[in-house]
Protein backbone atom coordinates (compact mmCIF):
# COMPACT_ATOMS: atom_id res chain seq x y z
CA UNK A 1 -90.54 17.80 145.30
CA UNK A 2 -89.92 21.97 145.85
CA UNK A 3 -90.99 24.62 148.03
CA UNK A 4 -92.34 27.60 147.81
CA UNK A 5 -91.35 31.12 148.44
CA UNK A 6 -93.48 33.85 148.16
CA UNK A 7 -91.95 37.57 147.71
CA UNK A 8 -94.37 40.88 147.16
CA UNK A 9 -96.89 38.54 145.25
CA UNK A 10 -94.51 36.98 142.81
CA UNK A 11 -93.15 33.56 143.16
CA UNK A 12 -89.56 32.39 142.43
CA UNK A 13 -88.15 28.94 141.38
CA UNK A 14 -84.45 28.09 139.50
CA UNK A 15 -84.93 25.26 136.91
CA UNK A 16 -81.83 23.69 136.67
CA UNK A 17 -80.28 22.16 133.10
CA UNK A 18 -81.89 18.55 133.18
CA UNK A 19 -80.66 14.96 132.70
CA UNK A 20 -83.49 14.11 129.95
CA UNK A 21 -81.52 14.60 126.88
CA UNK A 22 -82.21 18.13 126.83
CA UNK A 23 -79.79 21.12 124.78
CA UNK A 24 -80.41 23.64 127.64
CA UNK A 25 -77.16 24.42 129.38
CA UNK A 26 -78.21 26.95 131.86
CA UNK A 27 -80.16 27.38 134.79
CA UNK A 28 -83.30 29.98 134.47
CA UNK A 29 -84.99 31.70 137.17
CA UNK A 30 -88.56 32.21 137.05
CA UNK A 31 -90.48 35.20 138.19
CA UNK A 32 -94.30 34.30 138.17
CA UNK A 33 -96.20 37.32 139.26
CA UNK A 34 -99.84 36.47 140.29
CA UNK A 35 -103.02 38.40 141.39
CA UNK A 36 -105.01 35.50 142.97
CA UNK A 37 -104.42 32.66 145.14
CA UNK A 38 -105.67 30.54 142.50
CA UNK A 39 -103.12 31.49 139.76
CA UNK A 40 -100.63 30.59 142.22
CA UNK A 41 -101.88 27.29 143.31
CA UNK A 42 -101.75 26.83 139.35
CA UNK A 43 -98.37 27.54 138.75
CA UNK A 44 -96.97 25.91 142.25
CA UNK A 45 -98.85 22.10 140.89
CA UNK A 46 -97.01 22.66 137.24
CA UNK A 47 -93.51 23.39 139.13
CA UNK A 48 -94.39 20.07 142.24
CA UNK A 49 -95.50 17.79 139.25
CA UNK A 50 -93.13 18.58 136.66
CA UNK A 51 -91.07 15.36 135.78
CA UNK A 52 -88.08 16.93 133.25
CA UNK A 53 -85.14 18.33 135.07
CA UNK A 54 -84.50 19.32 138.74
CA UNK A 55 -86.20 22.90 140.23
CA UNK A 56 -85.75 23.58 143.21
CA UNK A 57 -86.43 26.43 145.72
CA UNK A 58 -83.01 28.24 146.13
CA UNK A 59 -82.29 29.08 150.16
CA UNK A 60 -81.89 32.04 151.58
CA UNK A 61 -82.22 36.03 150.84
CA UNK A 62 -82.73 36.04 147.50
CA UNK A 63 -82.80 39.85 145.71
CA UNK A 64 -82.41 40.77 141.38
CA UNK A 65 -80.11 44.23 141.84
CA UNK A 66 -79.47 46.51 138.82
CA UNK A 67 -77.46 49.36 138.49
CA UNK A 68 -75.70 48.48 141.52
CA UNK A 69 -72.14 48.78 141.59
CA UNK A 70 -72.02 44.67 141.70
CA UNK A 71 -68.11 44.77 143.49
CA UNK A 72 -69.06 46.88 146.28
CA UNK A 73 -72.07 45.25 147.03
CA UNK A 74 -70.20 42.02 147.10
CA UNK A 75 -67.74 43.19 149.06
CA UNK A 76 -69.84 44.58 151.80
CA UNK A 77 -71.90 41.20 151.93
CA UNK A 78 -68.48 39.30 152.59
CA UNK A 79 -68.38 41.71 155.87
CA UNK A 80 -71.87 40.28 156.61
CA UNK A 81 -71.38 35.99 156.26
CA UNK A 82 -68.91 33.71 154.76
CA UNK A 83 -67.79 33.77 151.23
CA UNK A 84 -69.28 30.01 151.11
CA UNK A 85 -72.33 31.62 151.79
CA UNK A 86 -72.73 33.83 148.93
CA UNK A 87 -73.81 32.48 145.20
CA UNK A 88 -74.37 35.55 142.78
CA UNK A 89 -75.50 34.85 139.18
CA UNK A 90 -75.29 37.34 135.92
CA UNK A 91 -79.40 37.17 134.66
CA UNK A 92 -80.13 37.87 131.07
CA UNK A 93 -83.60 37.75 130.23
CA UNK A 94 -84.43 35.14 128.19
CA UNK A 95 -87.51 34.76 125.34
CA UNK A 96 -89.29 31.76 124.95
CA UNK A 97 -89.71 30.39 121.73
CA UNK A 98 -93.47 29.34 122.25
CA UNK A 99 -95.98 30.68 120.01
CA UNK A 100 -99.75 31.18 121.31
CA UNK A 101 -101.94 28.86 118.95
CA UNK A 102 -105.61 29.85 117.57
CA UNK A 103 -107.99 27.68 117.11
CA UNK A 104 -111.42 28.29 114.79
CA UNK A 105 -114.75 26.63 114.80
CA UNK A 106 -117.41 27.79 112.37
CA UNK A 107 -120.42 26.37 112.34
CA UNK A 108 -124.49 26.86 110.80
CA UNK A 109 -127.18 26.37 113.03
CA UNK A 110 -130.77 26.15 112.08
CA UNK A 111 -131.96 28.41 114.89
CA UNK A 112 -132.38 32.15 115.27
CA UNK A 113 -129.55 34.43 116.53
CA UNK A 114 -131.52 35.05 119.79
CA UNK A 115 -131.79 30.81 120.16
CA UNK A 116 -128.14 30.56 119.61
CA UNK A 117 -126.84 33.17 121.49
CA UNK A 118 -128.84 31.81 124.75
CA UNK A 119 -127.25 28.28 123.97
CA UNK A 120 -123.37 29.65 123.64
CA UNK A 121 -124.22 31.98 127.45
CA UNK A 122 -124.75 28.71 128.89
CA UNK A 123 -122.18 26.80 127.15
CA UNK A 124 -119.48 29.56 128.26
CA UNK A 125 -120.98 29.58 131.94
CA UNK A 126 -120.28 26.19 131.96
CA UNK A 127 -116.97 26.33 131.70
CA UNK A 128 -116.52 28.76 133.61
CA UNK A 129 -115.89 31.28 131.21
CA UNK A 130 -115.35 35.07 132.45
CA UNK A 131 -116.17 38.06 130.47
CA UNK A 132 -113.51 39.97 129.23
CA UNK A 133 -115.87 42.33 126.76
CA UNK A 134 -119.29 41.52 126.68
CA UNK A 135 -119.51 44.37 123.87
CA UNK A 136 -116.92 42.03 121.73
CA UNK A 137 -118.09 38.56 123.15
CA UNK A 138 -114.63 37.75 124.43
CA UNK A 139 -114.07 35.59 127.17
CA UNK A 140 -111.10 33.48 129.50
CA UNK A 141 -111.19 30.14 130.06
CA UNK A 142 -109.52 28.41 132.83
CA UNK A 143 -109.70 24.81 132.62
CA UNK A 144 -106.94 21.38 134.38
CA UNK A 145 -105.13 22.08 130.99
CA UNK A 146 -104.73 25.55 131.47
CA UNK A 147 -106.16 29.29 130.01
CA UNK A 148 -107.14 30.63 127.33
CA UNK A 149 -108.91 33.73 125.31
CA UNK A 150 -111.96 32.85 123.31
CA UNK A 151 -114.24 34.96 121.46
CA UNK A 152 -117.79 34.58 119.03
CA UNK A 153 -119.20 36.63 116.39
CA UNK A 154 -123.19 35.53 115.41
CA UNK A 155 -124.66 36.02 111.69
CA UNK A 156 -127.85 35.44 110.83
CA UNK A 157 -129.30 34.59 107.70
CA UNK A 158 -132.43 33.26 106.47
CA UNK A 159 -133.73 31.65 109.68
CA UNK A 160 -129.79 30.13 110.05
CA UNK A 161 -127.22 31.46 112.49
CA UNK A 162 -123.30 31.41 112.10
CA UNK A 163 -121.40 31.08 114.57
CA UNK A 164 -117.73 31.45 114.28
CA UNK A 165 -115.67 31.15 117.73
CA UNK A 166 -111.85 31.83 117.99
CA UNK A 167 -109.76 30.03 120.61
CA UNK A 168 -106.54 31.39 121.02
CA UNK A 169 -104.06 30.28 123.89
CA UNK A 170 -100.88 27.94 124.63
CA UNK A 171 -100.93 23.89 124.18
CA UNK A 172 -102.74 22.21 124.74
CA UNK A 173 -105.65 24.54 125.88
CA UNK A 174 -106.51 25.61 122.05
CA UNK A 175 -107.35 21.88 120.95
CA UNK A 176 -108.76 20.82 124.27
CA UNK A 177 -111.58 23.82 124.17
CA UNK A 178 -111.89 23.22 120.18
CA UNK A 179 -113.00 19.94 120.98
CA UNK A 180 -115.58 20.76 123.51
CA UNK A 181 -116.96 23.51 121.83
CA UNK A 182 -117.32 21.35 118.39
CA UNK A 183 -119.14 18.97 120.32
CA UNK A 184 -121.25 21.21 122.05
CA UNK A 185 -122.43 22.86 119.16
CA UNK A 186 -122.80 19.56 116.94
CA UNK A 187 -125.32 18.27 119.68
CA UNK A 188 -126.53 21.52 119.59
CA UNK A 189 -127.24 21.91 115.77
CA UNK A 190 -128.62 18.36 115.87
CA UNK A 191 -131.20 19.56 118.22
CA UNK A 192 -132.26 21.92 116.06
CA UNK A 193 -133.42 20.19 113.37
């Protein structure tokens, strides 16, 4: 469907307006800066499998200039290639309307704080889960339906442990970790009885 290109670690696509009923009028160019290989072979399947619209990979030198005198700069590229040859676009940056979602699960567990602690290590290692603060339990998940931040605070009280866990990331990340983490410590609890 698209191509990639790859420019000092960031990696640039237009999205064009689409044919699916949508309001947007405009085309948007995305910047996606990554640190690892694997963020970008995250981003590059969303943008190859997305169905909405047209993106494509624009051709060419492609460069965001600011405080540039824009006429000169235009004019001396017309000494360089054809005027055919030259597409220039006025960027504005543009804010996304999406809000981050949290997800809680609370739970009581007939186990001691130790017991339940152990259980919820294991449960984040299998996911995959990397340590953000181990001094505030707080954690990122990467899963197929994409990241998120999660976090756990432990109470214990008369032989019982509370454990409250706060999932907070974009759709739908939130509900897909809520679930699994509700069913792990369901199956969990039931154990312990």
């Amino acid at each position: 469907m698209t191509d990639t290109s790859h420019v000092d670690g960031n990696l640039f696509r237009f999205i064009m307006s689409n044919d699916s009923g949508s309001t947007d009028e405009y085309e948007h160019l995305f910047v996606v800066e990554y640190e690892e290989d694997t963020e970008r072979k995250r981003v590059e399947y969303l943008f190859n499998n997305w169905e909405e619209g047209n993106i494509t990979r624009p051709d060419g030198i492609i460069r965001i200039t600011s405080d540039v005198d824009y006429d000169d700069l235009y004019e001396q590229l017309l000494t360089k290639v054809p005027e055919e040859q030259i597409t220039s676009y006025e960027l504005a940056r543009s804010e996304p309307t999406v809000d981050k979602q949290t997800k809680r699960i609370e739970r009581t567990i007939n186990a001691p704080m130790d017991t339940v602690e152990s259980f919820l290590n294991y449960v984040f290692s299998k996911r995959k889960g990397v340590v953000q603060s181990a001094e505030h339990n707080e954690y990122e998940i990467v899963t197929k339906k994409g990241r998120a931040d999660v976090r756990y605070t432990l109470s214990e009280d008369d032989g019982t442990t509370t454990t409250r866990i706060i999932i907070e990331g974009y759709e739908p990340t939130p509900s897909f970790l809520s679930e699994f983490f509700e069913k792990e410590l369901d199956e969990f609890s039931a154990s312990q009885q």
